[in-house]
PDB file of N, CA and C in Angstrom:
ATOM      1  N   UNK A   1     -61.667 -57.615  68.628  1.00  0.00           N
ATOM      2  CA  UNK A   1     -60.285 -57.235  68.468  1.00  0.00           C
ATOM      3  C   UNK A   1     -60.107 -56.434  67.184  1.00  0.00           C
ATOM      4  N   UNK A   2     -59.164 -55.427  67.457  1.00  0.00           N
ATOM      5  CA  UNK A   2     -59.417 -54.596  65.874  1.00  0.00           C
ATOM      6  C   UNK A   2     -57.895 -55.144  65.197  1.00  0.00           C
ATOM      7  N   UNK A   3     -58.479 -55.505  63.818  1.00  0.00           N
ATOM      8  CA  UNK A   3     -57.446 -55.592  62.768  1.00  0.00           C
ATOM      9  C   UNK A   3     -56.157 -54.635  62.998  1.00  0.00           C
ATOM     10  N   UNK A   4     -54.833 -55.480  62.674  1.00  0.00           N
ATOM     11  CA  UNK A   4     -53.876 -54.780  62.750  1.00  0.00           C
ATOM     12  C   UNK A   4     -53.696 -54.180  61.776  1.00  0.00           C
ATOM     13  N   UNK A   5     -53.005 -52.920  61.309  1.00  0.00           N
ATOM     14  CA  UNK A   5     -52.904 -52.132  60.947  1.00  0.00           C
ATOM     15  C   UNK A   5     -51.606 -52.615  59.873  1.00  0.00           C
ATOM     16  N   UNK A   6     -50.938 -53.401  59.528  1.00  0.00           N
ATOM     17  CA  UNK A   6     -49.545 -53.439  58.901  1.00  0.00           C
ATOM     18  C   UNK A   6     -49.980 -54.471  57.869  1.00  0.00           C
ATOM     19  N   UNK A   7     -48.976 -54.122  56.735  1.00  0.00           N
ATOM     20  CA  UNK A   7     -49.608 -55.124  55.639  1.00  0.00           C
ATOM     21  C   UNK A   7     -48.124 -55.938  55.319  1.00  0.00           C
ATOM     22  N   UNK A   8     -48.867 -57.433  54.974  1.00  0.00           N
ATOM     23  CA  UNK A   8     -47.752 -57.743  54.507  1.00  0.00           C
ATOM     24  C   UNK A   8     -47.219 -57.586  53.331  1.00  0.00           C
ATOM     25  N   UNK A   9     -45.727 -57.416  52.928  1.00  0.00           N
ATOM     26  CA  UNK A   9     -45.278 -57.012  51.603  1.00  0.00           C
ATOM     27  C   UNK A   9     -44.608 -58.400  51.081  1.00  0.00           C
ATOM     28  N   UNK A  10     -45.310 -58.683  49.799  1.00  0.00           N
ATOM     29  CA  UNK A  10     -44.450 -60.236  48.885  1.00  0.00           C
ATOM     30  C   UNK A  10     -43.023 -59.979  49.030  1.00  0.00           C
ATOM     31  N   UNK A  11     -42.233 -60.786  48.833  1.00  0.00           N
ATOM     32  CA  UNK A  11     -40.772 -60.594  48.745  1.00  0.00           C
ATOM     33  C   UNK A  11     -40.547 -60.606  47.232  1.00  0.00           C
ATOM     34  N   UNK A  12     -41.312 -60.123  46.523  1.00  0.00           N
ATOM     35  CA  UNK A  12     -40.915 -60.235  45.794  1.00  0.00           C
ATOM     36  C   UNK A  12     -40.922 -58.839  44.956  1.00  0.00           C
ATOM     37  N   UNK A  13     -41.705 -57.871  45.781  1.00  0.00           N
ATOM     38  CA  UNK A  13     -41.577 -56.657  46.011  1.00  0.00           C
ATOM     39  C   UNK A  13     -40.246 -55.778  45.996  1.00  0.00           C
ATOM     40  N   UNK A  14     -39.903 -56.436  46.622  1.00  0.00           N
ATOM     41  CA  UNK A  14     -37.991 -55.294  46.791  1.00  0.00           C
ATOM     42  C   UNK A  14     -37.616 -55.659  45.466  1.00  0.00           C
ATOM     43  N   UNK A  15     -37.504 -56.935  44.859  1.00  0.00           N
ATOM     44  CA  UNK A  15     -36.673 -56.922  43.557  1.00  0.00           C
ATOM     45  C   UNK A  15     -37.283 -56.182  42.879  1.00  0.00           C
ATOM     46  N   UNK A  16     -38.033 -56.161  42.729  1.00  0.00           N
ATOM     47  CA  UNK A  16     -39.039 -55.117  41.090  1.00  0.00           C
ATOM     48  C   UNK A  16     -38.986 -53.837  41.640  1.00  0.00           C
ATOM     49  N   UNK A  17     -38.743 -53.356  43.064  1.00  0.00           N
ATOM     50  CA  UNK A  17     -38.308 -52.116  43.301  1.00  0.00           C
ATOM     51  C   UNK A  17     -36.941 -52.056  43.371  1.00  0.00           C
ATOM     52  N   UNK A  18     -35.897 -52.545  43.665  1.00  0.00           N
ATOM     53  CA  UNK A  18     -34.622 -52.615  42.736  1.00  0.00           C
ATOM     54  C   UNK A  18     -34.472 -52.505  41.918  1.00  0.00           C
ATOM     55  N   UNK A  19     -35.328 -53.320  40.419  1.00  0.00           N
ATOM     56  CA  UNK A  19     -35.264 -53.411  39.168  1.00  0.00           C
ATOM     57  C   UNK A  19     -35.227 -51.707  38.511  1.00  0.00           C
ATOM     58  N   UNK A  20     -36.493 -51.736  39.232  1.00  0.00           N
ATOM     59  CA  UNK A  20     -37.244 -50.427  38.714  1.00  0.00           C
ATOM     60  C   UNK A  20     -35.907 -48.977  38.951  1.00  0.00           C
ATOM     61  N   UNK A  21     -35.156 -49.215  40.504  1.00  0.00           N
ATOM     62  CA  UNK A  21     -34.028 -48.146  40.151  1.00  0.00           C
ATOM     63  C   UNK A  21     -32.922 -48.720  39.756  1.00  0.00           C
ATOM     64  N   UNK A  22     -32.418 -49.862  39.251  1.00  0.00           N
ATOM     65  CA  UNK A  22     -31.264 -49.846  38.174  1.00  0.00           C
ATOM     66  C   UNK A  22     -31.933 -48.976  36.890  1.00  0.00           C
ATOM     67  N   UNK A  23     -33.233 -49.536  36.899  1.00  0.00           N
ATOM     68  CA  UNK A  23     -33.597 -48.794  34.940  1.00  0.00           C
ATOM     69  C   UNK A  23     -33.264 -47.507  35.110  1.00  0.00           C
ATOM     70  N   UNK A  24     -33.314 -46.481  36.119  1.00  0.00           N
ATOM     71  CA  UNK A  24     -33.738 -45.526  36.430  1.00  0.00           C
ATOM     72  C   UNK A  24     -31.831 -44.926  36.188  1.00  0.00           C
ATOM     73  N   UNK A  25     -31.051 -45.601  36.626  1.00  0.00           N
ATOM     74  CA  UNK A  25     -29.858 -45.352  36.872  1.00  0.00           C
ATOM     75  C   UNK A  25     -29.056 -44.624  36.022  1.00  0.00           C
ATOM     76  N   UNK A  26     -28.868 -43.761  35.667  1.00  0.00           N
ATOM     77  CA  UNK A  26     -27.560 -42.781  34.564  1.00  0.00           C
ATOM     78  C   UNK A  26     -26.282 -42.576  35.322  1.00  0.00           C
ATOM     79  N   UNK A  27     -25.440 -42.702  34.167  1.00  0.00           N
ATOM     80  CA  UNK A  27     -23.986 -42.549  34.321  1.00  0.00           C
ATOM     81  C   UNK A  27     -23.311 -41.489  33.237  1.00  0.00           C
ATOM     82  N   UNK A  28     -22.845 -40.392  34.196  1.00  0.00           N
ATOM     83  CA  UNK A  28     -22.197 -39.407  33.227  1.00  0.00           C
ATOM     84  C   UNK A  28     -20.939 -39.745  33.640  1.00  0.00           C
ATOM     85  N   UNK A  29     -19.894 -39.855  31.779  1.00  0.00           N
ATOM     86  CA  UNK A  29     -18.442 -40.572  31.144  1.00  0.00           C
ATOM     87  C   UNK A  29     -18.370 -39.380  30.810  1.00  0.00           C
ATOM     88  N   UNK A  30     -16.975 -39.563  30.385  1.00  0.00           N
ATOM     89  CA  UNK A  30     -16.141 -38.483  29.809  1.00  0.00           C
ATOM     90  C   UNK A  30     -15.390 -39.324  29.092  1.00  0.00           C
ATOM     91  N   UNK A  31     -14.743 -39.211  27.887  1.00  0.00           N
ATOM     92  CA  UNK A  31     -13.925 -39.690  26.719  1.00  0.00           C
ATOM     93  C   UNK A  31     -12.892 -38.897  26.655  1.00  0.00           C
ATOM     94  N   UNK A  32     -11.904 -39.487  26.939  1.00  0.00           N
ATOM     95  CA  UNK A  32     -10.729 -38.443  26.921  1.00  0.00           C
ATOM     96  C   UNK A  32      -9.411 -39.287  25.674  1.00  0.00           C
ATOM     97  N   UNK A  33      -8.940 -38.418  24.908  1.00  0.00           N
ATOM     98  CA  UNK A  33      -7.604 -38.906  23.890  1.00  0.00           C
ATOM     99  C   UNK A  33      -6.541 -39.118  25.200  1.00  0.00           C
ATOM    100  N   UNK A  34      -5.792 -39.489  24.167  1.00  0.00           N
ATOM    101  CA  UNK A  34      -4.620 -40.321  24.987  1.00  0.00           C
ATOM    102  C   UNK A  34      -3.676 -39.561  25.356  1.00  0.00           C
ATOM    103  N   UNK A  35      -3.502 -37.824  25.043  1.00  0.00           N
ATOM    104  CA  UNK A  35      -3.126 -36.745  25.904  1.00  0.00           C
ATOM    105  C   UNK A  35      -3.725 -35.822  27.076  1.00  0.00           C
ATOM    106  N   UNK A  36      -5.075 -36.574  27.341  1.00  0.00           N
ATOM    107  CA  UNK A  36      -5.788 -36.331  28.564  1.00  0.00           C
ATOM    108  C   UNK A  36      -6.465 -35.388  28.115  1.00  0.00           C
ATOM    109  N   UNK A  37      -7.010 -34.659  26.894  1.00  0.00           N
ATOM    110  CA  UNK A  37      -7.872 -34.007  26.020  1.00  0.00           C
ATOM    111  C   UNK A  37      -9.204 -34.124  26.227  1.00  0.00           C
ATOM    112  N   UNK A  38     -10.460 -33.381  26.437  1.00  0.00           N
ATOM    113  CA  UNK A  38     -11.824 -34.100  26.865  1.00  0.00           C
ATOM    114  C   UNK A  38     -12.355 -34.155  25.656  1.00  0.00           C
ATOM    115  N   UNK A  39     -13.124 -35.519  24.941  1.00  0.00           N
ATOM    116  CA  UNK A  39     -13.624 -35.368  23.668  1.00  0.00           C
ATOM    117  C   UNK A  39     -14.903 -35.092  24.002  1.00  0.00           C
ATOM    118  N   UNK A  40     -15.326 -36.301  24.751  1.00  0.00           N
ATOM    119  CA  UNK A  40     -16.870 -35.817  24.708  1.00  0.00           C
ATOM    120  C   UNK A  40     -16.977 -36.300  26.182  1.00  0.00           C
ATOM    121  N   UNK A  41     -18.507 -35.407  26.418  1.00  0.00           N
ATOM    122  CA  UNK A  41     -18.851 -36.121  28.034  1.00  0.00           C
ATOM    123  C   UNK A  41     -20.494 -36.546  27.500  1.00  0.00           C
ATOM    124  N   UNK A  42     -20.490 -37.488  28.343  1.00  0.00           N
ATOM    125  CA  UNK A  42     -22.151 -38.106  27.886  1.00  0.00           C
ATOM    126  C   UNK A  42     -22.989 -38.620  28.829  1.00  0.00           C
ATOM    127  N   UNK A  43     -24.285 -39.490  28.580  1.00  0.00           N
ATOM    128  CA  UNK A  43     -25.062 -39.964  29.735  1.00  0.00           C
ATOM    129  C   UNK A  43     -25.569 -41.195  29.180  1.00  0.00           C
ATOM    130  N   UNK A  44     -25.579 -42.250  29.968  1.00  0.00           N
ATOM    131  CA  UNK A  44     -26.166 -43.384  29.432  1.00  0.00           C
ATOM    132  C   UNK A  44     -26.660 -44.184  30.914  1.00  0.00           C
ATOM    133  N   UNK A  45     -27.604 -45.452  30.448  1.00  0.00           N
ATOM    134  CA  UNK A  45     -27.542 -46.381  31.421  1.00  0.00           C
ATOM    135  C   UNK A  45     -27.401 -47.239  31.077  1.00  0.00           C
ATOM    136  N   UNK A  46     -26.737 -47.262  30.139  1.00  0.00           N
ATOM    137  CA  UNK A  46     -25.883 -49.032  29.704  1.00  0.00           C
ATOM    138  C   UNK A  46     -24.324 -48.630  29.414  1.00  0.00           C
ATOM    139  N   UNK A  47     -23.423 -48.304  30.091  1.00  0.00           N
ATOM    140  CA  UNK A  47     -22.391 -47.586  30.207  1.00  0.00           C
ATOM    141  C   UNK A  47     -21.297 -48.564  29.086  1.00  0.00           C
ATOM    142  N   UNK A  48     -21.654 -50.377  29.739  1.00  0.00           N
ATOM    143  CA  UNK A  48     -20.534 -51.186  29.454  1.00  0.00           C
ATOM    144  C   UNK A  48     -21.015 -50.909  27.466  1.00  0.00           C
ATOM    145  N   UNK A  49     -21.841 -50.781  26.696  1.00  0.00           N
ATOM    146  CA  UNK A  49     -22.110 -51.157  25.398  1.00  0.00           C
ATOM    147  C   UNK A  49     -21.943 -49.940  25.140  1.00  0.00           C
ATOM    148  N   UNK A  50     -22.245 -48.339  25.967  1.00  0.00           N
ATOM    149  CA  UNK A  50     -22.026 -47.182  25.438  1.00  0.00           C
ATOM    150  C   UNK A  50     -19.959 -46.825  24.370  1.00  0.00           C
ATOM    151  N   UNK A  51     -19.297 -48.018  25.448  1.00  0.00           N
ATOM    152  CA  UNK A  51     -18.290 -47.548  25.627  1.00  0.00           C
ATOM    153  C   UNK A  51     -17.733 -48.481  24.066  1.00  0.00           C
ATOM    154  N   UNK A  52     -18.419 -49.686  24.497  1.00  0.00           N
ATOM    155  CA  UNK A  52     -18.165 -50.111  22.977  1.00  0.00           C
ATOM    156  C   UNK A  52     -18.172 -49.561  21.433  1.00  0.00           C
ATOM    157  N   UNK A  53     -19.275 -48.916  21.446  1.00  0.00           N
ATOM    158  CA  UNK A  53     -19.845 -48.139  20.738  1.00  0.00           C
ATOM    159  C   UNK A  53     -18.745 -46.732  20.234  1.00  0.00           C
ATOM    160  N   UNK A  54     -18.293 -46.448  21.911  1.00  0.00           N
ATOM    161  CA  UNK A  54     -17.436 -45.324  21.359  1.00  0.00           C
ATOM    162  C   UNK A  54     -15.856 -45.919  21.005  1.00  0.00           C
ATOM    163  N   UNK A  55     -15.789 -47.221  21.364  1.00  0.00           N
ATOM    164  CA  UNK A  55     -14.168 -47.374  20.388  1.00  0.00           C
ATOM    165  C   UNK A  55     -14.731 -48.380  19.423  1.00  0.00           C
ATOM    166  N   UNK A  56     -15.814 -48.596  19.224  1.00  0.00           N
ATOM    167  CA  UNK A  56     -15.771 -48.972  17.817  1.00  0.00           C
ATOM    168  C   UNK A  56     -15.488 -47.665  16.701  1.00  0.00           C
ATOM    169  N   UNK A  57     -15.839 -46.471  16.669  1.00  0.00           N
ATOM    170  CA  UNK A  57     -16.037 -45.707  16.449  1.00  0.00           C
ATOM    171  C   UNK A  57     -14.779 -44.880  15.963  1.00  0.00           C
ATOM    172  N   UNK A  58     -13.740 -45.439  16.551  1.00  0.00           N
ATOM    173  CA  UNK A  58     -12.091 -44.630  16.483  1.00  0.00           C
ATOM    174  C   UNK A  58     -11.542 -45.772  14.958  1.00  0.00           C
ATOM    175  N   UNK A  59     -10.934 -44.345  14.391  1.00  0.00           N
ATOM    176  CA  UNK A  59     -10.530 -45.253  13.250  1.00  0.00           C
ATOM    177  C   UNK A  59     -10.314 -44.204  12.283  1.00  0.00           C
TER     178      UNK A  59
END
């Protein structure tokens, strides 16, 4: 009988290929003043701490 041809994949496979495209993931923001003005536009993949960063920053 000849060996089947299909392999099995760990399940544990999809997460670390998930993982691997969150890391992968960029998000282009735009910063706009409070008259709808564009200050800056940017790229990050940690969007939630980018944003911190930019109102810590106002002052």
């Amino acid at each position: 009988m000849a060996k089947s041809m299909t392999r099995k994949i760990r399940p544990d496979y999809y997460d670390r290929k998930r993982q691997r495209q969150r890391e992968r993931t960029h998000v282009l923001y735009r910063c706009y003043d409070r008259t709808l003005t564009l200050l800056y536009v940017g790229m990050t993949n940690d969007p939630e701490s980018r944003f911190i960063t930019h109102t810590s920053q106002i002052g």
